[in-house]
Every structure is written in C-alpha cells, then in structure tokens.
C-alpha atoms as a PDB file:
ATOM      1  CA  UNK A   1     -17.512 -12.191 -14.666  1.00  0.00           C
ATOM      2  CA  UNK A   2     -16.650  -9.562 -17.476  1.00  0.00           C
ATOM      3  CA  UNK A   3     -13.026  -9.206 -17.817  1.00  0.00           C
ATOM      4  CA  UNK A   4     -12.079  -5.687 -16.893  1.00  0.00           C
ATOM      5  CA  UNK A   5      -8.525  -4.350 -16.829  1.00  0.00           C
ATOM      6  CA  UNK A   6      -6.756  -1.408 -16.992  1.00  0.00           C
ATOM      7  CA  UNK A   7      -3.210   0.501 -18.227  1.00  0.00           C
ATOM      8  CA  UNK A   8      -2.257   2.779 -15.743  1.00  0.00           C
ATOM      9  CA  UNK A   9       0.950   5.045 -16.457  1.00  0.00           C
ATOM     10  CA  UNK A  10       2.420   7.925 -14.612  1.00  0.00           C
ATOM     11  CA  UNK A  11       2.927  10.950 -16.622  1.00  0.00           C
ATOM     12  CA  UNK A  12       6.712  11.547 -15.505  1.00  0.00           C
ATOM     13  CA  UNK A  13       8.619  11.110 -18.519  1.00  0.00           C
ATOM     14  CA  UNK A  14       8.526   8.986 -22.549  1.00  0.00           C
ATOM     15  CA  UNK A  15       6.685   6.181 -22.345  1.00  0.00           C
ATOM     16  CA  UNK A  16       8.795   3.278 -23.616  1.00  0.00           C
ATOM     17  CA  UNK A  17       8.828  -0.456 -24.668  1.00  0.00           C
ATOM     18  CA  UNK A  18       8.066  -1.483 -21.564  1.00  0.00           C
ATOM     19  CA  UNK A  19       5.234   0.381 -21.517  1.00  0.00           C
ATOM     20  CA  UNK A  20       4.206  -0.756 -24.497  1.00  0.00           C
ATOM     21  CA  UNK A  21       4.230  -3.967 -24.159  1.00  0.00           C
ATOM     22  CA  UNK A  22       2.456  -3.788 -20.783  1.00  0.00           C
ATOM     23  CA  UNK A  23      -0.153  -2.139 -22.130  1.00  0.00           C
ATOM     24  CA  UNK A  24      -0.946  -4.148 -25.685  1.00  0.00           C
ATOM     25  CA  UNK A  25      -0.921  -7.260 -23.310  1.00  0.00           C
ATOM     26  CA  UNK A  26      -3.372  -5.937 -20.874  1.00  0.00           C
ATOM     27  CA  UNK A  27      -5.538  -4.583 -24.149  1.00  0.00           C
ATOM     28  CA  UNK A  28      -4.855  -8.080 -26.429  1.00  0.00           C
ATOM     29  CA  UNK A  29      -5.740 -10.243 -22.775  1.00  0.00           C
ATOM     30  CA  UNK A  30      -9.067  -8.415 -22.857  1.00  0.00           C
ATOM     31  CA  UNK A  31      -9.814  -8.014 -25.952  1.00  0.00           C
ATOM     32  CA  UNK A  32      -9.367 -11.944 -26.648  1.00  0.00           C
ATOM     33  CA  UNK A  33     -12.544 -12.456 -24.394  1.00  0.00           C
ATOM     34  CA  UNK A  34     -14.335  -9.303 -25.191  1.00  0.00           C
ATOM     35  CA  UNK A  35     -13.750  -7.467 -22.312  1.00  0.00           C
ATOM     36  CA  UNK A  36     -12.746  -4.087 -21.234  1.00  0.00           C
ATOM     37  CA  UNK A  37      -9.199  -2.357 -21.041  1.00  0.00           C
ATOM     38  CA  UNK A  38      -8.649   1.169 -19.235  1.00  0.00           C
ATOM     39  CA  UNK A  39      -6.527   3.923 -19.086  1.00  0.00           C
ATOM     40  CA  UNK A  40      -5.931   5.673 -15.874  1.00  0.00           C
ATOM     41  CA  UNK A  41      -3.461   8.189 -14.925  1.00  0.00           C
ATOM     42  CA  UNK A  42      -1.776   7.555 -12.161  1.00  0.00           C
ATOM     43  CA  UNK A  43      -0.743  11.101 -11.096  1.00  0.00           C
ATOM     44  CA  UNK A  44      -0.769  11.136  -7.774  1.00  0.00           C
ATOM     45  CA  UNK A  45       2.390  12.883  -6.985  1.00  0.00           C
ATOM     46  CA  UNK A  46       1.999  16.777  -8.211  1.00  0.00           C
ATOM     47  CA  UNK A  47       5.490  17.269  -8.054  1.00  0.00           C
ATOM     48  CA  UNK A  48       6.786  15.199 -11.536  1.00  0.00           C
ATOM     49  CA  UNK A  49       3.370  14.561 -13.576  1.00  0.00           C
ATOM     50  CA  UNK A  50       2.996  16.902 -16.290  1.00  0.00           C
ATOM     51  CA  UNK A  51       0.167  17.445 -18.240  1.00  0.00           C
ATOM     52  CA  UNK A  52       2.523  17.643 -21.662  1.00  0.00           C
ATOM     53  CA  UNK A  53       3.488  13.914 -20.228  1.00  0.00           C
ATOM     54  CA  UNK A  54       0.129  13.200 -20.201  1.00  0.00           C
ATOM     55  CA  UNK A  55      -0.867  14.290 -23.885  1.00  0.00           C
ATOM     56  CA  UNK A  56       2.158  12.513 -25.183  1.00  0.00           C
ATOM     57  CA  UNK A  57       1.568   8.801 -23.754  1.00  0.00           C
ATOM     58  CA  UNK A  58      -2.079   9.132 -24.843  1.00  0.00           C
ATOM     59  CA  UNK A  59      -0.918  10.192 -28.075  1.00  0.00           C
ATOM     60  CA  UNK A  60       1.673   7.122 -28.141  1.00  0.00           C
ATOM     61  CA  UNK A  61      -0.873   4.830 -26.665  1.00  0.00           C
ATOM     62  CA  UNK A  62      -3.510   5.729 -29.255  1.00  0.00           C
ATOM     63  CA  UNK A  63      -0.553   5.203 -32.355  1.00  0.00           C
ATOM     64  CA  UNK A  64       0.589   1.479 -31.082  1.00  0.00           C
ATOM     65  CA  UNK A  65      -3.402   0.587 -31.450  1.00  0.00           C
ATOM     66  CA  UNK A  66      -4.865   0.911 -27.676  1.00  0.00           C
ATOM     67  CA  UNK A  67      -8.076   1.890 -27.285  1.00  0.00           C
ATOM     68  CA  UNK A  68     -10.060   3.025 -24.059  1.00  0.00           C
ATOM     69  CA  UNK A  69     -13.849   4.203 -22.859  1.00  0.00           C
ATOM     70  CA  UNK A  70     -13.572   7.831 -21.683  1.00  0.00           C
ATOM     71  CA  UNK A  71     -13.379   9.874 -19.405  1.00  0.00           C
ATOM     72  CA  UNK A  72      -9.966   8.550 -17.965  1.00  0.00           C
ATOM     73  CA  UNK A  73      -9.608   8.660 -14.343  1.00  0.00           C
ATOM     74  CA  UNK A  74      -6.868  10.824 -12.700  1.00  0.00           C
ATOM     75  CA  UNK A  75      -5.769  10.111  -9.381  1.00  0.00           C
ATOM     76  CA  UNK A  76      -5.276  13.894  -8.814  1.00  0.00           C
ATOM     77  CA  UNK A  77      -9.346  13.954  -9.420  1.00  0.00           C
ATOM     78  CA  UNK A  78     -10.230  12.039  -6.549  1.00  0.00           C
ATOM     79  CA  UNK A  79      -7.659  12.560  -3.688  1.00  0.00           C
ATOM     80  CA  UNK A  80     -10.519  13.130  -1.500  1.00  0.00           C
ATOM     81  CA  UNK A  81     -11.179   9.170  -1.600  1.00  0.00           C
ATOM     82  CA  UNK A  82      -7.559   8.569  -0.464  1.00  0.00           C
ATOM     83  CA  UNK A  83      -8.319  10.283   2.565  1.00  0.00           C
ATOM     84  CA  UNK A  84     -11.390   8.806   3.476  1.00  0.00           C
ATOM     85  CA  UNK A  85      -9.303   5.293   3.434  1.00  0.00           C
ATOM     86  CA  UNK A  86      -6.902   6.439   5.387  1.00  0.00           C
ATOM     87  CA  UNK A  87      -9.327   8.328   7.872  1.00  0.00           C
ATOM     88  CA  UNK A  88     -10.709   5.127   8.496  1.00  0.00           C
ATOM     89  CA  UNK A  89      -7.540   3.039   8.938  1.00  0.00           C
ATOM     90  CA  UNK A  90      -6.349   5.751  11.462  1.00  0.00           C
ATOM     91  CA  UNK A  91      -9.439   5.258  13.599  1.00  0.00           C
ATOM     92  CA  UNK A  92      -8.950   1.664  13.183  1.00  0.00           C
ATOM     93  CA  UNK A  93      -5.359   2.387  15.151  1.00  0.00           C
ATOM     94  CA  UNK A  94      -4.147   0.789  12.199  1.00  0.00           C
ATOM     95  CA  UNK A  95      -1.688   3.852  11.249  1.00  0.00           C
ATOM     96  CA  UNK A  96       0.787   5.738  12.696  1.00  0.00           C
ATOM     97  CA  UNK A  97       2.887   8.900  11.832  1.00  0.00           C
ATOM     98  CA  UNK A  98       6.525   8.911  11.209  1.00  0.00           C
ATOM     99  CA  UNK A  99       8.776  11.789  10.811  1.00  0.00           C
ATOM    100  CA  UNK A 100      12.187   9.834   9.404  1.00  0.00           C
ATOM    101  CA  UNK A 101      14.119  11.019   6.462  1.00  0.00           C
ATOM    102  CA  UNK A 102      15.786   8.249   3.840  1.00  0.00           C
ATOM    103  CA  UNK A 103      18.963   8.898   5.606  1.00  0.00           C
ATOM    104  CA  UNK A 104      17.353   8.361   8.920  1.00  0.00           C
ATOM    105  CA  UNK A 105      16.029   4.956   7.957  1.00  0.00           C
ATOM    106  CA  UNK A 106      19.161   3.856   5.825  1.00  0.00           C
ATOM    107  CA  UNK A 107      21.254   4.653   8.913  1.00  0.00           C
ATOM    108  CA  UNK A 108      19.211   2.885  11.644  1.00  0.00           C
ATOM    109  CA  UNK A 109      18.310  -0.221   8.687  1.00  0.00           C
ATOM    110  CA  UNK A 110      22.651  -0.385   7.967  1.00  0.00           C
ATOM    111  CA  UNK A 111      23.612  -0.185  12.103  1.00  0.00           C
ATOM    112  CA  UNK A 112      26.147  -3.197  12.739  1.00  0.00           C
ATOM    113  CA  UNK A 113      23.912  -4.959  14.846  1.00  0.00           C
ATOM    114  CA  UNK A 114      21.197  -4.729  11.666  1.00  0.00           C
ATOM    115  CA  UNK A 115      22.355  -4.712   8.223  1.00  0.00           C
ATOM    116  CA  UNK A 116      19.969  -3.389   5.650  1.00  0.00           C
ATOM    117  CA  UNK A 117      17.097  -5.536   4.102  1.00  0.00           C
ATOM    118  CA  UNK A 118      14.933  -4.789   1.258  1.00  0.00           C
ATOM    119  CA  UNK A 119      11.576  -5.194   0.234  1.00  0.00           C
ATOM    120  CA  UNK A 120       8.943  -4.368  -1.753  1.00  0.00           C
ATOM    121  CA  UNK A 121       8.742  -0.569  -0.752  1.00  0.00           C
ATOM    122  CA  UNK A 122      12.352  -0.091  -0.223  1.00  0.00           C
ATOM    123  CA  UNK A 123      14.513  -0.263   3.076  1.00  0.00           C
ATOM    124  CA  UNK A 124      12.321  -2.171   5.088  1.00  0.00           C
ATOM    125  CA  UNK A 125      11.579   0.091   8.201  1.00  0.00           C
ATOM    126  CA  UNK A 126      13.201  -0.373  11.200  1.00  0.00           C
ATOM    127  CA  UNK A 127      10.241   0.548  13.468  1.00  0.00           C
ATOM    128  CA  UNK A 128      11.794   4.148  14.643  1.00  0.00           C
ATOM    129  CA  UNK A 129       8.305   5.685  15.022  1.00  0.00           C
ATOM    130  CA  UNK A 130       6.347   2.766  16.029  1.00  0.00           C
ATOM    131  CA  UNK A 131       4.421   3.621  18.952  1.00  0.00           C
ATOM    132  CA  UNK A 132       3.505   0.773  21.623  1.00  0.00           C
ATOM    133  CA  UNK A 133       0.023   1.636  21.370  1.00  0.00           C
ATOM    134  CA  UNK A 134      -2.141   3.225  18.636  1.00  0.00           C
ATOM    135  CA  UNK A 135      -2.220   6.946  18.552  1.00  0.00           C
ATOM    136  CA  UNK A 136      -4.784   8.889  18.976  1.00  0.00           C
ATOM    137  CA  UNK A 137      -6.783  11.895  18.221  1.00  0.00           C
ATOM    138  CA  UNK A 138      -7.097  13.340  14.939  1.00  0.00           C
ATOM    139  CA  UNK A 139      -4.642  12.080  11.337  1.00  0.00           C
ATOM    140  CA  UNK A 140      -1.904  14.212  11.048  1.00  0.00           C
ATOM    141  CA  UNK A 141      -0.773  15.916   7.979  1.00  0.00           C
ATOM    142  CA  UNK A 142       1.904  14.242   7.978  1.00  0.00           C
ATOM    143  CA  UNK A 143       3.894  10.778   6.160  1.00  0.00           C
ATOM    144  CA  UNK A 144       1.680   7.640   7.720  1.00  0.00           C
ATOM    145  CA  UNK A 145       2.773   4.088   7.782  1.00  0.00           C
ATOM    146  CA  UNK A 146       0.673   1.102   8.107  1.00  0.00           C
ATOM    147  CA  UNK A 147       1.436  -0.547  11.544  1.00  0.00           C
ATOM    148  CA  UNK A 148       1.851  -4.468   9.686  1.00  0.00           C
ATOM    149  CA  UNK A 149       1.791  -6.625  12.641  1.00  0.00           C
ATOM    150  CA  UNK A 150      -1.501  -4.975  14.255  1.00  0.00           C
ATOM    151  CA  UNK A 151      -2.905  -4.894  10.720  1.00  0.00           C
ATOM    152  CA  UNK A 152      -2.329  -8.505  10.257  1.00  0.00           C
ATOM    153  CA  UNK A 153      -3.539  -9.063  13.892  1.00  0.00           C
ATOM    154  CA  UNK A 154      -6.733  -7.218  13.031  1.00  0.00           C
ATOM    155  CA  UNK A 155      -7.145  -9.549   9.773  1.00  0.00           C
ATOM    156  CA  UNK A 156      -6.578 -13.034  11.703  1.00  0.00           C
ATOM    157  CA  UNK A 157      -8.851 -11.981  15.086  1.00  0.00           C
ATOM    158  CA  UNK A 158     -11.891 -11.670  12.202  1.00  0.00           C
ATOM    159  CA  UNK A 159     -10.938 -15.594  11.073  1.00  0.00           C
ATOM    160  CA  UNK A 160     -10.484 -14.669   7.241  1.00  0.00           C
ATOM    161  CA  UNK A 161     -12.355 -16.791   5.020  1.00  0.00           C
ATOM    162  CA  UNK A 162     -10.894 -16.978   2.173  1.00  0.00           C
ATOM    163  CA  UNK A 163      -7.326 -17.208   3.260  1.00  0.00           C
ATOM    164  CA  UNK A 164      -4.992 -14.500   2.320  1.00  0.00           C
ATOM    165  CA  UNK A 165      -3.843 -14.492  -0.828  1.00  0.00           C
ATOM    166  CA  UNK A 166      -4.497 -13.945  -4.152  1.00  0.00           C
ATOM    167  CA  UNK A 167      -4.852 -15.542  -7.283  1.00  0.00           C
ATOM    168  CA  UNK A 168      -1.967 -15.419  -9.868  1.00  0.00           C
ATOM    169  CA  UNK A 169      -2.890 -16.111 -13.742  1.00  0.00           C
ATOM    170  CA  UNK A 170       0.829 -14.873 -15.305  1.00  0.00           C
ATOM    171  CA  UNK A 171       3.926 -15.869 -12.756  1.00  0.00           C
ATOM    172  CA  UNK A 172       5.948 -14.432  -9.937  1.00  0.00           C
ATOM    173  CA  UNK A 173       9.569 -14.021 -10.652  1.00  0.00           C
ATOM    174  CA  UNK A 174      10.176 -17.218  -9.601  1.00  0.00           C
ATOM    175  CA  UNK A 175       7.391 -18.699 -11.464  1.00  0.00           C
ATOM    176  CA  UNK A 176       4.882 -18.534  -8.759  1.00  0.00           C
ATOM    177  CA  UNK A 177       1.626 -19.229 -10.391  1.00  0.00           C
ATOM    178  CA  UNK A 178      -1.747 -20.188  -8.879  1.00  0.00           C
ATOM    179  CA  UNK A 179      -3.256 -19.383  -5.630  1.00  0.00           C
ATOM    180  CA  UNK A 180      -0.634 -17.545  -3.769  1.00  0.00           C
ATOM    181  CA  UNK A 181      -1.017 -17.879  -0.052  1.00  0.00           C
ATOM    182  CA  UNK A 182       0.611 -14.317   1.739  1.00  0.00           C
ATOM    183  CA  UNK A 183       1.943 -16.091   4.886  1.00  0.00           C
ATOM    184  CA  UNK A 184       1.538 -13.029   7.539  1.00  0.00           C
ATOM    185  CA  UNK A 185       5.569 -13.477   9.123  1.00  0.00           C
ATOM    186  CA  UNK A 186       6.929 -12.793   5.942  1.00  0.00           C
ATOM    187  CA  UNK A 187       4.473  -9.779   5.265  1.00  0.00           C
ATOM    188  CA  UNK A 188       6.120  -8.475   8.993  1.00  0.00           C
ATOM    189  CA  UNK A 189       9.602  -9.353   8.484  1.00  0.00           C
ATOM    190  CA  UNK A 190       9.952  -8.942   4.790  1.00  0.00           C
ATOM    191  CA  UNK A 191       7.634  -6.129   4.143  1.00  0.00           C
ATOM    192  CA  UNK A 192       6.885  -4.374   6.879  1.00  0.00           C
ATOM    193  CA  UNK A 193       5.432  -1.128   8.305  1.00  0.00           C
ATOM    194  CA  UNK A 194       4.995   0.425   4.471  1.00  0.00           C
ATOM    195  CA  UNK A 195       3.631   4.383   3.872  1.00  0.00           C
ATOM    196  CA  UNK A 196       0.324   4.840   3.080  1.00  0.00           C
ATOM    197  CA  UNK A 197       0.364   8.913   2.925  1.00  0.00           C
ATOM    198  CA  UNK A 198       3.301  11.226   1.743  1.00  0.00           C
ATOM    199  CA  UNK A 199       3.535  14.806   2.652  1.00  0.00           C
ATOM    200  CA  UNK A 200       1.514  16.901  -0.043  1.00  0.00           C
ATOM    201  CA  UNK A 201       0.512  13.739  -1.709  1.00  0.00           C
ATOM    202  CA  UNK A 202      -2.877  12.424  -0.863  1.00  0.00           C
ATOM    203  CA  UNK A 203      -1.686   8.789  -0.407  1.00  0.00           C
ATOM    204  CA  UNK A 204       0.839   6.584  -1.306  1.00  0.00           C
ATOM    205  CA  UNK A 205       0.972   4.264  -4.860  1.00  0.00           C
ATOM    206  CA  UNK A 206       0.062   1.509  -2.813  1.00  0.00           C
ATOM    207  CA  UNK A 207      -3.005   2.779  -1.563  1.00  0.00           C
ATOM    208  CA  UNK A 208      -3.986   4.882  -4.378  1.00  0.00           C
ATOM    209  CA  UNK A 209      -4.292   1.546  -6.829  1.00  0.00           C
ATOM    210  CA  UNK A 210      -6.206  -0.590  -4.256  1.00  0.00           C
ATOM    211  CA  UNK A 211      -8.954   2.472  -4.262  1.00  0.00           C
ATOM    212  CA  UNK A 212      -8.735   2.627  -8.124  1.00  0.00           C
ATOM    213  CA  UNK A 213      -8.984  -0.576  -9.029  1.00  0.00           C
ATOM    214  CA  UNK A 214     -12.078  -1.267  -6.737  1.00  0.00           C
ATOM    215  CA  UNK A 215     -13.692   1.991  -7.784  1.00  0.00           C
ATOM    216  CA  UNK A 216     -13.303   1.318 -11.078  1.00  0.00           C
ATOM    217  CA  UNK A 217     -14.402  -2.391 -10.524  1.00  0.00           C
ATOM    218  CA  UNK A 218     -11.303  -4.349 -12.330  1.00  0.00           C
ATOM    219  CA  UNK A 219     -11.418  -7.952 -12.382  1.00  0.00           C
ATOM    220  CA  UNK A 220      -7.577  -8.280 -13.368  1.00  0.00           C
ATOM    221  CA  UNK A 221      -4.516  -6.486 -12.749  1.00  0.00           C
ATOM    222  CA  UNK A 222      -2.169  -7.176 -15.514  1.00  0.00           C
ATOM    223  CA  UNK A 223       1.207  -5.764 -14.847  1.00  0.00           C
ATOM    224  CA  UNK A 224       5.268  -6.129 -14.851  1.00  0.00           C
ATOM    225  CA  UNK A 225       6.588  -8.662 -12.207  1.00  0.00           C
ATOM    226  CA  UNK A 226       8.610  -6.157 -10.509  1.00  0.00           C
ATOM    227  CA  UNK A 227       5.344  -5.371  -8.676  1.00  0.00           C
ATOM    228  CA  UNK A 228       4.721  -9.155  -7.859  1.00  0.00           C
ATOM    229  CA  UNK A 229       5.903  -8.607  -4.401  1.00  0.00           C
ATOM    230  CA  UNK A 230       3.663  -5.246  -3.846  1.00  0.00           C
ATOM    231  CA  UNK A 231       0.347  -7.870  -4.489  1.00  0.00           C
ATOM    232  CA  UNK A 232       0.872  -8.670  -1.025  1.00  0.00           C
ATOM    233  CA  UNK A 233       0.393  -5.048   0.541  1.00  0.00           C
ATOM    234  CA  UNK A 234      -2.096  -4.217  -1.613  1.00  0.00           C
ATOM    235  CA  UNK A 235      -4.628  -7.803  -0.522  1.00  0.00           C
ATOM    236  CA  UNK A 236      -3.780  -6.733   2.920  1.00  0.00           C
ATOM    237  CA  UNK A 237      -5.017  -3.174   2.517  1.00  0.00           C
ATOM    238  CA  UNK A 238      -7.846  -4.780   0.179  1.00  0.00           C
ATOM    239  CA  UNK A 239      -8.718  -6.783   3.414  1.00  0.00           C
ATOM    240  CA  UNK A 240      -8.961  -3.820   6.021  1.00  0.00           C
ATOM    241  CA  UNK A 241     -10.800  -1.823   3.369  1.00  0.00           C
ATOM    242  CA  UNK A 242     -13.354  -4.489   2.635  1.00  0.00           C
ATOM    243  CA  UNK A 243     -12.603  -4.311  -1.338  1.00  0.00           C
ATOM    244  CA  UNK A 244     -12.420  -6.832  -3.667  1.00  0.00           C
ATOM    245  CA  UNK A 245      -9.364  -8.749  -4.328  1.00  0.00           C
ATOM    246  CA  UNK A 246      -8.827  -8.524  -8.855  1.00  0.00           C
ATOM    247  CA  UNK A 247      -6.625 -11.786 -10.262  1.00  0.00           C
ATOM    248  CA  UNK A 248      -3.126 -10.837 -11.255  1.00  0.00           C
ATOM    249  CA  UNK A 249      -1.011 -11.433 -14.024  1.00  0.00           C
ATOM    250  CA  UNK A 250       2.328 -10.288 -13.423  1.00  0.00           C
ATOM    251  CA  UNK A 251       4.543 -10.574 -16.897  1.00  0.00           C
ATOM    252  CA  UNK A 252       7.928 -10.494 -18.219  1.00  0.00           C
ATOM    253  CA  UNK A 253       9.724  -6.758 -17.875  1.00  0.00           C
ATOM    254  CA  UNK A 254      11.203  -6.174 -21.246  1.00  0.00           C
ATOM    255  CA  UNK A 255      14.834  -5.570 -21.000  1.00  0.00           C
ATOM    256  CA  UNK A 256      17.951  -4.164 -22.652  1.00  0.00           C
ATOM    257  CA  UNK A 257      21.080  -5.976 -24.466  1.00  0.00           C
ATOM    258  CA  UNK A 258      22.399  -5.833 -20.784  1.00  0.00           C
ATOM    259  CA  UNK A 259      19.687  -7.772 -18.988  1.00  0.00           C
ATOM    260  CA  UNK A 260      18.636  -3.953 -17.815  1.00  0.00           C
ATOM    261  CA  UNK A 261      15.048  -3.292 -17.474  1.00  0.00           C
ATOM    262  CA  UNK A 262      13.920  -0.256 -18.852  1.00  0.00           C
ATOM    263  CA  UNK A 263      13.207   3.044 -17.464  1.00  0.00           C
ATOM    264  CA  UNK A 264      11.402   6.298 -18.457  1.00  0.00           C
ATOM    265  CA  UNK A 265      14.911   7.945 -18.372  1.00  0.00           C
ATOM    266  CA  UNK A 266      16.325   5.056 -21.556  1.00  0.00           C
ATOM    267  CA  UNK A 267      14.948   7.790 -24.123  1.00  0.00           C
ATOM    268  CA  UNK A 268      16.253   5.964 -26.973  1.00  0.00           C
ATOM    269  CA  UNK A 269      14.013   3.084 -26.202  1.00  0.00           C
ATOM    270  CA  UNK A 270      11.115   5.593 -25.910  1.00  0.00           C
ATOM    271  CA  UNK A 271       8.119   5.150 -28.161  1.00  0.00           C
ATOM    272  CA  UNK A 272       8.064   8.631 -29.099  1.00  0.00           C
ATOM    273  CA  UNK A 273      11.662   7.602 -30.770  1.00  0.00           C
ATOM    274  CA  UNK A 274      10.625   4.965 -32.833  1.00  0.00           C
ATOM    275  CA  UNK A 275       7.998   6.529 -34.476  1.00  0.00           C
ATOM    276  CA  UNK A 276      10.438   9.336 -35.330  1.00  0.00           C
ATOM    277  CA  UNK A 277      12.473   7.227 -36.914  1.00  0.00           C
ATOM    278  CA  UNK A 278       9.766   5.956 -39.228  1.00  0.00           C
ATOM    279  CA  UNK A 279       8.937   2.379 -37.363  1.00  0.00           C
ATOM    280  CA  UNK A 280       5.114   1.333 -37.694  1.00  0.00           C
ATOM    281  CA  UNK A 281       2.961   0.033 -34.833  1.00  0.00           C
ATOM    282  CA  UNK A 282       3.306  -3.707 -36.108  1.00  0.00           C
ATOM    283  CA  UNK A 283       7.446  -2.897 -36.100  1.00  0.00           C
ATOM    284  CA  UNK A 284       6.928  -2.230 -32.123  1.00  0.00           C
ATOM    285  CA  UNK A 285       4.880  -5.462 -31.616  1.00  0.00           C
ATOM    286  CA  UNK A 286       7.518  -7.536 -32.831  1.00  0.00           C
ATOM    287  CA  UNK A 287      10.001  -5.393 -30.644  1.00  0.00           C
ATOM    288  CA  UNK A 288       8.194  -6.867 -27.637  1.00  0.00           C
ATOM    289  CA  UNK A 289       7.627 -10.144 -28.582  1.00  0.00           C
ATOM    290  CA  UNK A 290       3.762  -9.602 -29.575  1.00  0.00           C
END
C-alpha cells in the first residue's frame, strides 16, 4: 500500500504554527517512505473562505518547503458528491431534518433535569427533532442530522466484519494508540445525532472529509488530536457509505506560553508574520519541534 496523505486547510484566516507543523509532519511522514502528500481546500462553507485566504496559505505552504501534485481539490468543486451521500443516507431513513437554533439546543441540553454534555460536534443533541420513525418523501433543503442509534442499528443487523474501529498510528489524547474499538453506546450517548448538511452548505465537515479522503484514495489521515474524537463519526459514516476506512495519526496541537492551542485569529503566531520579520523556513521547523 502506497502511503497517501493529505493537508487540508480552510481558507478562513493566516495560517499559523499549528498549521505548519501539521502539515510538514503529514509531508516529512510521507516523504520518509516515498509516498504522496496533498493539498486540499477544504472550503466548504461559502460564507468565510476567501480566495485571497486561499493564495496566501499556498503561498506560505510553498515557503516552509511543502510540495503537492496539482490540481488541488476544492470542496466547493464537487458539492454535487455531498449530495449524492446524503441522498442515499436519507433513503436509507438514516437522516432526519431538524429546525433548532444553538439557543434552542443549549436551552433544552442545560434544562435542570439535563445539564449540558459535550462532544465531538458540540452540545450533544438532545433529540428535539427526532422523529419515531424515518421520514419520508423527498431530502429537504434544510440542516440534516444523522439519526446515531438507527445508524448504528443498521451497521450491527449487517454483522460487521471487521469490527468498528479504526486503526491509530500517532495517539489519542489520552495516549490511545493501536486498534481503537468505537463501542456503539458511547457513539449514542457521547456523540450523538451529529449534522450532516447545513443550510446553503452542501454538507457538513464531517461528511465532506469522509467523501474526500475516499475520492482521493488516502491511506492516512494525519492530523491534530483535537479531531481524535471526530474518527469515530467519520468510520461510522465510512461504514454506511461503503468507503474505506484510512489509518490515523492524530499528533500533538502546538500551543502557546499559556497551554493555549492556537487559532487562525493568534495573528502574531501566523506564518505570514514570521517571514515578515525575516525568520527562514528551517527557523519555523525548530519552532515546532521538527
């Protein structure tokens, strides 16, 4: 198996060390066994990417020493798969539409008899627009969430083979490394009924990446470990879509001198910055511990 893996920023804002180091590790990891590293763009909500955004990481990208085949693949290019996923998850009964706010799920997740709980997607949802049964007729145009527990039920009536799970080659927050086995009560309780569509989006990140990454046929995800807990939603969606499941690395989030990690709005820690102030591409390697 060629080792195929891929970089995949928004364009929302300055790429920073983070980012960085993210993407030299995915591009060293491959290039060690002379594989292949891409660039996608994950673009997918219209509202915040901007094309100047998009220039300026590639520019960035390019300067630290990354390297990619073109053309790159924008999620904005190819919304039409997106919808053919969730077409067929909606036949399946598998979705179901859901008109609550934030505020309407943050009130009915912090009720008294409740008390909010978190998970990988946010406020985990309280169910408000479950239905008893699937719905039917024709998708909506409107937000869709996956219904978890008849997913799941779905999965286990086909008796998986392999198990669910997926294969973990950094480590988990907590150091999970190995085969990690999704166990389908936590994925109900602790994850729950996540969205797959948005309003004038043409699906969510969650689905957007398990589409990518199969299209594009990656082998290994290599990413921060803040999205160690979002494997899990996207093997189960890799499951009902019949894709492949990549290996993951998840790896350390690079932080500030508060134990912060960074974000696209910590402009002084933006690569664009540094080179501005006259560091080199080696200089932001040893930033990051590379």
């Amino acid at each position: 198996m060629t080792f195929k893996t891929r970089f995949a920023p928004s364009p929302t804002g300055p790429l920073h060390l983070g980012h960085a180091y993210s993407g030299l590790l995915a591009h060293d990891l491959a290039g060690a066994v002379g594989g292949e590293c891409l660039l996608r763009i994950d673009d997918i909500d219209a509202s915040r990417a901007r094309a100047e955004w998009d220039a300026q990481l590639q520019d960035d990208l390019a300067w630290i020493g990354m390297s990619w085949p073109t053309p790159v693949r924008r999620q904005s290019d190819h919304l039409q798969a997106y919808n053919a996923a969730l077409h067929h998850l909606w036949t399946r009964g598998l979705l179901y539409p859901c008109t609550c706010t934030r505020r309407d799920i943050a009130g009915a997740a912090n009720a008294p008899q409740e008390g909010a709980q978190f998970g990988p997607d946010g406020i985990i949802y309280p169910g408000t627009c479950r239905p008893a049964v699937p719905p039917g007729g024709d998708m909506p145009q409107s937000a869709l969430r996956l219904d978890m527990a008849r997913a799941l039920g779905t999965l286990y009536a086909q008796a998986m083979r392999p198990p669910l799970g997926f294969i973990e080659e950094g480590s988990g927050p907590d150091g999970q490394t190995g085969f990690i086995a999704l166990d389908p009560n936590h994925l109900i309780n602790n994850v729950g009924d996540v969205v797959l569509a948005r309003v004038g989006m043409g699906g969510s990140y969650h689905l957007s990446v398990v589409i990518d990454d199969a299209v594009q046929g990656i082998t290994h995800v290599v990413r921060g470990e803040d999205l160690f807990a979002a494997t899990a939603i996207h093997v189960v969606l890799q499951r009902l879509l019949q894709l492949p499941t990549p290996i993951y690395h998840h790896h350390r989030l690079i932080r500030d001198e508060a134990g912060k990690r960074l974000a696209k709005r910590d402009d002084a820690r933006a690569i664009a910055t540094y080179r501005e102030a006259g560091k080199s591409p080696s200089d932001i390697r040893k930033m990051v511990g590379l």
